[in-house]
N, C-alpha and C. Protein backbone atom coordinates (compact mmCIF):
# COMPACT_ATOMS: atom_id res chain seq x y z
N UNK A 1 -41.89 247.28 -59.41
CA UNK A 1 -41.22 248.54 -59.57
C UNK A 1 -41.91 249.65 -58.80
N UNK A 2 -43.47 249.78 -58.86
CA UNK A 2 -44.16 250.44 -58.06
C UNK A 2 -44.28 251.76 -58.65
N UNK A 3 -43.68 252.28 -59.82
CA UNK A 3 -43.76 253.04 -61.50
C UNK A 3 -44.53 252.83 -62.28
N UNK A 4 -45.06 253.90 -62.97
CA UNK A 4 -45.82 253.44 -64.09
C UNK A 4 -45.37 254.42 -64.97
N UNK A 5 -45.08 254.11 -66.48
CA UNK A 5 -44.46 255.11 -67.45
C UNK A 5 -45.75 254.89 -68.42
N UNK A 6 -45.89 256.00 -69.35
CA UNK A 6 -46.54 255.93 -70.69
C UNK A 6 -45.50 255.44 -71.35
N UNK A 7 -45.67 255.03 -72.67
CA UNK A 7 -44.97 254.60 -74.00
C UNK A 7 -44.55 256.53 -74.75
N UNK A 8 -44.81 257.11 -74.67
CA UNK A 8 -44.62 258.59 -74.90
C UNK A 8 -43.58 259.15 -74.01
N UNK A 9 -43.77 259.06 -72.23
CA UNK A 9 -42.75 259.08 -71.76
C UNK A 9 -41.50 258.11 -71.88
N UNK A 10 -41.51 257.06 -72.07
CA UNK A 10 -40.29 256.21 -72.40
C UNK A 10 -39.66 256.50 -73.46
N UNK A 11 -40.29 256.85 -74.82
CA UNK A 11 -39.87 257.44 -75.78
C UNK A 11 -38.64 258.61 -75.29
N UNK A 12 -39.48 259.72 -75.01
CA UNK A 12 -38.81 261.04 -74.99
C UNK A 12 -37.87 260.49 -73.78
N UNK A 13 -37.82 259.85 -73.33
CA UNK A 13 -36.48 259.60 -72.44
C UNK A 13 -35.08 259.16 -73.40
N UNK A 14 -35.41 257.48 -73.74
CA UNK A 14 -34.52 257.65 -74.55
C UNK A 14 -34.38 258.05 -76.47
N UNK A 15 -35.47 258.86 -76.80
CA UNK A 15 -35.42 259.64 -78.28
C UNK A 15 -36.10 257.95 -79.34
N UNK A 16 -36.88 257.36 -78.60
CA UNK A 16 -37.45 256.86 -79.83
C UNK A 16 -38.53 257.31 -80.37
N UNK A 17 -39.08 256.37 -81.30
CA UNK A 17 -40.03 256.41 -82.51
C UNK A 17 -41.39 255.40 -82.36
N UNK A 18 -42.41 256.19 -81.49
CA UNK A 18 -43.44 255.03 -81.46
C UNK A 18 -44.18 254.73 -82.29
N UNK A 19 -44.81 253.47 -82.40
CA UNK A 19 -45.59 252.91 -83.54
C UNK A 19 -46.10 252.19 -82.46
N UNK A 20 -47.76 252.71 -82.62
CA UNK A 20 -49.16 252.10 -81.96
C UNK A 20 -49.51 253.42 -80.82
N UNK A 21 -50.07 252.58 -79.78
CA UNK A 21 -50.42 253.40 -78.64
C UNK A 21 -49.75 254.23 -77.64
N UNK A 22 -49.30 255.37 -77.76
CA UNK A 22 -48.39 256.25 -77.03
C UNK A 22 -48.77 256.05 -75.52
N UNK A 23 -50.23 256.41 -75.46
CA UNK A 23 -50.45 256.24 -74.08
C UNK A 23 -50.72 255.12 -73.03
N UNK A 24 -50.24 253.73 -73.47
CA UNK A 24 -50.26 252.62 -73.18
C UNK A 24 -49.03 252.70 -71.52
N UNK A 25 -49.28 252.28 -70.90
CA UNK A 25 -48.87 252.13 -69.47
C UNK A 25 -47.83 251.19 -68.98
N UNK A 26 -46.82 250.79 -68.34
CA UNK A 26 -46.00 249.57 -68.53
C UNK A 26 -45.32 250.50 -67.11
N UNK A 27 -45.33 249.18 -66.22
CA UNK A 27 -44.99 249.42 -64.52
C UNK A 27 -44.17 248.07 -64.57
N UNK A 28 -43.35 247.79 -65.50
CA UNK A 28 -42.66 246.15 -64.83
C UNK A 28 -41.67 246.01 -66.21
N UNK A 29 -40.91 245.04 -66.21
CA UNK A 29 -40.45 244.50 -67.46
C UNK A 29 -40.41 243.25 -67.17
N UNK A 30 -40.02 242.46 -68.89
CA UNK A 30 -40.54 240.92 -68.76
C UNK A 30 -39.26 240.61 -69.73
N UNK A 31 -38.61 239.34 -69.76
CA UNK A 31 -38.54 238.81 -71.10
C UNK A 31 -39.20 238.80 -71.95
N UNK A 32 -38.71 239.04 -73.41
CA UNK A 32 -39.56 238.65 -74.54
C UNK A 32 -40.31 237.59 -74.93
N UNK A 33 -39.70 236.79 -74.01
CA UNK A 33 -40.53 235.26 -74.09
C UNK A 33 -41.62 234.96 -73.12
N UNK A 34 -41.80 236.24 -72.24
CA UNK A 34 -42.57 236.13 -71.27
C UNK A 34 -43.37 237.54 -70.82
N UNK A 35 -43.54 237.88 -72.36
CA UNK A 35 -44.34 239.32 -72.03
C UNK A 35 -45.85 238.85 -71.96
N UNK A 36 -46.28 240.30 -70.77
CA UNK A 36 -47.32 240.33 -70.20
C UNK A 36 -48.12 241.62 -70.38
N UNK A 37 -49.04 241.68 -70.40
CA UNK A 37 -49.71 243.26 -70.55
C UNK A 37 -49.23 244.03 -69.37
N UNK A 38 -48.94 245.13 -69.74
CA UNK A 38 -48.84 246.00 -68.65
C UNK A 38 -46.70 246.11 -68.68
N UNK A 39 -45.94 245.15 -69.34
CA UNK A 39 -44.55 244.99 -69.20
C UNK A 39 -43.86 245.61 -70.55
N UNK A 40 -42.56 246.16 -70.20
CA UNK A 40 -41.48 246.49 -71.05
C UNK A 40 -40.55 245.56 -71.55
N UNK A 41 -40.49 245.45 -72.86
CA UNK A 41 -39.13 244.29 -72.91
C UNK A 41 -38.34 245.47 -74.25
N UNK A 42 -37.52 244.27 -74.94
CA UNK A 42 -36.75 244.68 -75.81
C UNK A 42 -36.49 243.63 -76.62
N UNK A 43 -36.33 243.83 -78.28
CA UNK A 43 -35.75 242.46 -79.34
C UNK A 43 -34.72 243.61 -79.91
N UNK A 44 -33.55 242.79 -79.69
CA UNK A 44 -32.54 243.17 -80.83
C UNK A 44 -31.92 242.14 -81.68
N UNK A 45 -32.42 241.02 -81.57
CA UNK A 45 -31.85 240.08 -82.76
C UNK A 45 -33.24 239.51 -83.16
N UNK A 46 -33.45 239.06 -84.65
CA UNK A 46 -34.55 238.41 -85.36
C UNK A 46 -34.76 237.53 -85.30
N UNK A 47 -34.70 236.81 -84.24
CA UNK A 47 -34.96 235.18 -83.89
C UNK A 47 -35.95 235.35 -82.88
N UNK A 48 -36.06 236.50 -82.10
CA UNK A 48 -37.35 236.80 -80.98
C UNK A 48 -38.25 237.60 -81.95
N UNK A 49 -37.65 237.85 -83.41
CA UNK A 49 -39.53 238.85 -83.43
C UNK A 49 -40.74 237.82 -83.76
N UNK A 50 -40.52 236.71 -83.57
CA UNK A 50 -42.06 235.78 -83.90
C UNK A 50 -43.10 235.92 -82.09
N UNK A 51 -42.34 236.48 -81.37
CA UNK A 51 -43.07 237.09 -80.32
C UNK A 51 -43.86 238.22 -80.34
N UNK A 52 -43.66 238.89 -81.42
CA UNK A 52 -44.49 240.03 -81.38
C UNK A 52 -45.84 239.34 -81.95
N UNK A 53 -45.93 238.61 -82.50
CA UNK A 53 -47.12 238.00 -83.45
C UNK A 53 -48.38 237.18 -81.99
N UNK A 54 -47.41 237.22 -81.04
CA UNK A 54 -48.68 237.07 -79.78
C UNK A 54 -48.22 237.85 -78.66
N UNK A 55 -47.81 239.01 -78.74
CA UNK A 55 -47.73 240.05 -77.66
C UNK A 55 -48.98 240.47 -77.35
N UNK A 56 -49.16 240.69 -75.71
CA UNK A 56 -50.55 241.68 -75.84
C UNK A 56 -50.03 243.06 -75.92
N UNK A 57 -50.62 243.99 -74.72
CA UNK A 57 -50.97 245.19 -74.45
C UNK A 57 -49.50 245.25 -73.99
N UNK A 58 -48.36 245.63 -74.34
CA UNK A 58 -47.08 245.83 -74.00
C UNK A 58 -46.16 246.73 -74.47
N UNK A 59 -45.17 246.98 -74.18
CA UNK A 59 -44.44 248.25 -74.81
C UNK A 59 -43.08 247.23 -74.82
N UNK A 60 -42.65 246.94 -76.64
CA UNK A 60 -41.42 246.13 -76.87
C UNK A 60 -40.20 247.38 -77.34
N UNK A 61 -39.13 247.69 -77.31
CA UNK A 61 -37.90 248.64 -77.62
C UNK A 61 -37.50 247.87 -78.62
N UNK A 62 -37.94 248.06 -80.02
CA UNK A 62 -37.14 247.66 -80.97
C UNK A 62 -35.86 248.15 -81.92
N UNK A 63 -34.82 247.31 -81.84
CA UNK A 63 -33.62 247.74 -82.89
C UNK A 63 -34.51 248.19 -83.92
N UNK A 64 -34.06 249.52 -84.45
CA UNK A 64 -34.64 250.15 -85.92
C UNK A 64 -34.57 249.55 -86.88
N UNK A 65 -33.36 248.38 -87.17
CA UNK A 65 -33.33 247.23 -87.91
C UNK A 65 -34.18 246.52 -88.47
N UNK A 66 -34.72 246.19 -87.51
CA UNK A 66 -35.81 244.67 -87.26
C UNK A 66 -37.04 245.33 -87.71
N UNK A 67 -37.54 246.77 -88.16
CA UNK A 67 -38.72 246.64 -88.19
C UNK A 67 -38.93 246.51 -90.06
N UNK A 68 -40.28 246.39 -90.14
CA UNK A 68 -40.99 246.35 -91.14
C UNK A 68 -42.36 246.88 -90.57
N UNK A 69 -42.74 247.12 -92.21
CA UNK A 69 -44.13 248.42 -91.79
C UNK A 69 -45.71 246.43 -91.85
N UNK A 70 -45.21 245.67 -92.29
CA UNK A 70 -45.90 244.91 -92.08
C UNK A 70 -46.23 243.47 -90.69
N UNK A 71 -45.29 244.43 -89.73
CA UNK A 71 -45.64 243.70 -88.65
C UNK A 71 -46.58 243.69 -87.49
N UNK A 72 -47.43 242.38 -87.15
CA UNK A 72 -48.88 242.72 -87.00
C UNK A 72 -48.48 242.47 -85.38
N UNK A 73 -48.85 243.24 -84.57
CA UNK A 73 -48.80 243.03 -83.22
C UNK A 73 -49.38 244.07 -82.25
N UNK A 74 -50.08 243.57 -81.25
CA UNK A 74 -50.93 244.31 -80.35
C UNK A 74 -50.05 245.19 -79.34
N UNK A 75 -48.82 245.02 -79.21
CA UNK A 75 -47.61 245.72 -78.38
C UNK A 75 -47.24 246.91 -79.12
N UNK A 76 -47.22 247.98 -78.71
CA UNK A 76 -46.89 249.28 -78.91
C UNK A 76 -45.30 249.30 -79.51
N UNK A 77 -44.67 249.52 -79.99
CA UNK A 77 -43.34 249.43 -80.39
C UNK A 77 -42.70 250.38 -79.95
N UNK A 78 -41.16 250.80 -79.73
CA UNK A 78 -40.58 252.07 -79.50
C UNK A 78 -39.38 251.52 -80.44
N UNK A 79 -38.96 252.31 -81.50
CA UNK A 79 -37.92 251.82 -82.58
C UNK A 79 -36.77 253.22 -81.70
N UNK A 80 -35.73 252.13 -81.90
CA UNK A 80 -34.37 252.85 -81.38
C UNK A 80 -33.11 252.36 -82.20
N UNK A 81 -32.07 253.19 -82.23
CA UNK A 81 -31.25 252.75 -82.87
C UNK A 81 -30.20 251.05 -82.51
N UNK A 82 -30.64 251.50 -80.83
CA UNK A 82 -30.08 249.98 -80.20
C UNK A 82 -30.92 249.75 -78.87
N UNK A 83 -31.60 248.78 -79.43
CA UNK A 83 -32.80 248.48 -78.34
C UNK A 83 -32.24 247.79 -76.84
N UNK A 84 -31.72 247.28 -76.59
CA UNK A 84 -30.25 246.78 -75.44
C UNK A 84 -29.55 248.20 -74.40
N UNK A 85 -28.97 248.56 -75.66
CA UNK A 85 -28.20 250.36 -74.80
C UNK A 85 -29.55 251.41 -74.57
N UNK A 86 -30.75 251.40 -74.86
CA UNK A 86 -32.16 251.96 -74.71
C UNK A 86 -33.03 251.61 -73.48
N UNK A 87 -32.41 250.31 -73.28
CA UNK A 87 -33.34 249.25 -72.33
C UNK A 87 -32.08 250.15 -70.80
N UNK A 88 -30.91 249.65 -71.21
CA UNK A 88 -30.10 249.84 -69.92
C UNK A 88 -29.85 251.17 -69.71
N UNK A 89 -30.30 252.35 -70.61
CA UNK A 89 -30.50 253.65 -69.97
C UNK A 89 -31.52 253.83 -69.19
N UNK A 90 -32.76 253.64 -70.05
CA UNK A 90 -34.12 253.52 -68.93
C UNK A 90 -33.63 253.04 -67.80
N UNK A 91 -33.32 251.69 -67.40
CA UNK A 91 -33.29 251.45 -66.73
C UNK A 91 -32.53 251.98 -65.63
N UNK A 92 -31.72 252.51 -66.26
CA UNK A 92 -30.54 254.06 -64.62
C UNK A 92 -31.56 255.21 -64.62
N UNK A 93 -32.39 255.13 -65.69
CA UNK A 93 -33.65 256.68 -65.23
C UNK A 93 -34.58 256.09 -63.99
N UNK A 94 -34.98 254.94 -63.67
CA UNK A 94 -35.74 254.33 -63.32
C UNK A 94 -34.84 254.45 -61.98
N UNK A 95 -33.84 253.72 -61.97
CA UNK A 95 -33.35 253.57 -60.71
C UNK A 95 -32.78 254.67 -59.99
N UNK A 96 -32.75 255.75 -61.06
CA UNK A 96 -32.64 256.72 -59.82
C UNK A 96 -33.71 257.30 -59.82
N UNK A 97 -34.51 257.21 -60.22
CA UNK A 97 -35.71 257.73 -59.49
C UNK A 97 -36.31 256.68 -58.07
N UNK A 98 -36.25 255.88 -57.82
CA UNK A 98 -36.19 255.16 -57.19
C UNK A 98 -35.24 255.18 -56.10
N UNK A 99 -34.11 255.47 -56.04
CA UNK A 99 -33.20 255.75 -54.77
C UNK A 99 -32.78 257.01 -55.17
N UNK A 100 -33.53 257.93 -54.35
CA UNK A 100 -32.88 259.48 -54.48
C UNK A 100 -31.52 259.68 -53.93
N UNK A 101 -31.16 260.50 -54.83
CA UNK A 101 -29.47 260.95 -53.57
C UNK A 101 -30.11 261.79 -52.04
N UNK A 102 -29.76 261.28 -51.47
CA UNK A 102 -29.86 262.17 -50.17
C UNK A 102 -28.55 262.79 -49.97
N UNK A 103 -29.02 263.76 -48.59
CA UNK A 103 -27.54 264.39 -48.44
C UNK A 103 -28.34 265.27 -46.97
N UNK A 104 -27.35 265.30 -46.44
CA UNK A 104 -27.75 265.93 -45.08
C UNK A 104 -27.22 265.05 -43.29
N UNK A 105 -27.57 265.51 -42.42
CA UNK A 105 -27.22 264.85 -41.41
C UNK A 105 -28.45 264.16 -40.67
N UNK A 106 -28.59 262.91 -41.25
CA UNK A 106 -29.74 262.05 -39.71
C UNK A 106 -29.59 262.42 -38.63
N UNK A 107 -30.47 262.38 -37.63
CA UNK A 107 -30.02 262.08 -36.07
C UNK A 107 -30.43 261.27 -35.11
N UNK A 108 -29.69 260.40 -34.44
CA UNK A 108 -28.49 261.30 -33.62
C UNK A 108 -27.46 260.65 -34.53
N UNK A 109 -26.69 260.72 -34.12
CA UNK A 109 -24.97 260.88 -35.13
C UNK A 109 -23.74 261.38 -33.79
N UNK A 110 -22.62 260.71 -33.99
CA UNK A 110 -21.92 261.55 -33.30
C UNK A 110 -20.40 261.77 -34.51
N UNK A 111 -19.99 263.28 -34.80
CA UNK A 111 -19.01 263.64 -35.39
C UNK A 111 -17.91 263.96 -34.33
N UNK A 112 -16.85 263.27 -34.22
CA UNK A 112 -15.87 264.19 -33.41
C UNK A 112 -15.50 265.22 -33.82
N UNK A 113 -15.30 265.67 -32.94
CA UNK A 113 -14.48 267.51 -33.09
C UNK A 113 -13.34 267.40 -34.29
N UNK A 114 -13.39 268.53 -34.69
CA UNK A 114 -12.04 268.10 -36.01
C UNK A 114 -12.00 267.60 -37.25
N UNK A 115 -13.53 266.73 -37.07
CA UNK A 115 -13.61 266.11 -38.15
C UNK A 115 -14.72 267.01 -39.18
N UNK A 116 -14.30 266.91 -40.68
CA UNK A 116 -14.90 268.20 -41.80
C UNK A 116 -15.73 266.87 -42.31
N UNK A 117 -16.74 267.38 -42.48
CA UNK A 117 -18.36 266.73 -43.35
C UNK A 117 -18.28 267.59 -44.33
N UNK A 118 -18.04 267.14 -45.95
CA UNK A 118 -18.34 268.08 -46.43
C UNK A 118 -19.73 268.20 -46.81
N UNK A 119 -20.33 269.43 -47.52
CA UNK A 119 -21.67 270.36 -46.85
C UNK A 119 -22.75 268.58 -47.99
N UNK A 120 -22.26 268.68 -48.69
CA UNK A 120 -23.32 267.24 -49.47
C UNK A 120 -23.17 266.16 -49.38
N UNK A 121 -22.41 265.70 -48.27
CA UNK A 121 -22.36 264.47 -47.37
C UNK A 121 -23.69 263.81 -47.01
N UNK A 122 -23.66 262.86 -47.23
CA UNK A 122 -25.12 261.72 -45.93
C UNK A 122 -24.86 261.18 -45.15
N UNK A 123 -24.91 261.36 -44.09
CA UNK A 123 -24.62 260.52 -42.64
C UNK A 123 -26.18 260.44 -42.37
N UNK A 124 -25.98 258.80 -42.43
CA UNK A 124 -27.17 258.40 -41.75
C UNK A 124 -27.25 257.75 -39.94
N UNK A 125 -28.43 257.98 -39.68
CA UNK A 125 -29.05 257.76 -38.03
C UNK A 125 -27.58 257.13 -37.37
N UNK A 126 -27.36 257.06 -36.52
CA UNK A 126 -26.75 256.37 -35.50
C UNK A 126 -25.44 255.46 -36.32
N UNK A 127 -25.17 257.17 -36.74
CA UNK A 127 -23.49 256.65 -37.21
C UNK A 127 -22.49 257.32 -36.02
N UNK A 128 -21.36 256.50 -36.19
CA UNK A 128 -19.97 257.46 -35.71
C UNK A 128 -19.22 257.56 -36.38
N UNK A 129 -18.76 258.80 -36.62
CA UNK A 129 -17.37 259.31 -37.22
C UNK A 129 -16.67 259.53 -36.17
N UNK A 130 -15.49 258.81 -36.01
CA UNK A 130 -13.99 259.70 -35.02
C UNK A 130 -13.15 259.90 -36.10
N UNK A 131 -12.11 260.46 -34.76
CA UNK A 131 -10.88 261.27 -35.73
C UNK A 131 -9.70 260.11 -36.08
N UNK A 132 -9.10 259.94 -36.69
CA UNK A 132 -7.94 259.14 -37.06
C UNK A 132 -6.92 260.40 -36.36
């Protein structure tokens, strides 16, 4: 990803509730079946939480459902109301941070005469526009 988020920033993105280390770091995501220190995942059904019981250093998005105050795990938690629709917002924060909108004219370029760009258009390098 070439990102690195706190567990505090992921929170206040999408409005969860952390339980453990806020300032814990996570630049990647993993399956739940294949978390790694340093990765983001997500459980929304109770057949994956026996993964938390050997998570390391990780940041998991849990359905608010699933928790209990007696679950023992080294992964930072973020409780959300739907850990799935939490995961796939982050994930459009992420990606547009990652491909900015541009807007402007590369060059060279050739526009024919006549033809309207409007002003927040992107024309990139060694395009042509003609006229129809």
């Amino acid at each position: 990803m070439g990102l690195s988020f706190s567990a505090q920033e992921i929170a206040s993105v999408i409005r969860g509730e952390i339980i453990g280390n806020a300032t814990i770091q996570v630049g990647d995501v993993s399956r739940i079946e294949q978390l790694k220190e340093g990765t983001l995942s997500f459980i929304t059904d109770a057949k994956y939480m026996h993964y938390l019981g050997v998570a390391p250093s990780c940041v998991v998005l849990l359905s608010r459902s699933l928790y209990t105050s007696d679950i023992t795990t080294a992964a930072t938690l973020i409780l959300v109301d739907n850990a799935r629709g939490a995961m796939a917002q982050l994930l459009t924060v992420v990606e547009s941070q990652l491909t900015p909108h541009r807007s402007g004219v590369e060059q060279p370029v050739f526009v024919a005469v006549g033809v309207e760009v409007p002003d927040d258009a992107y024309i990139g390098a060694f395009t042509y526009i003609g006229k129809m």
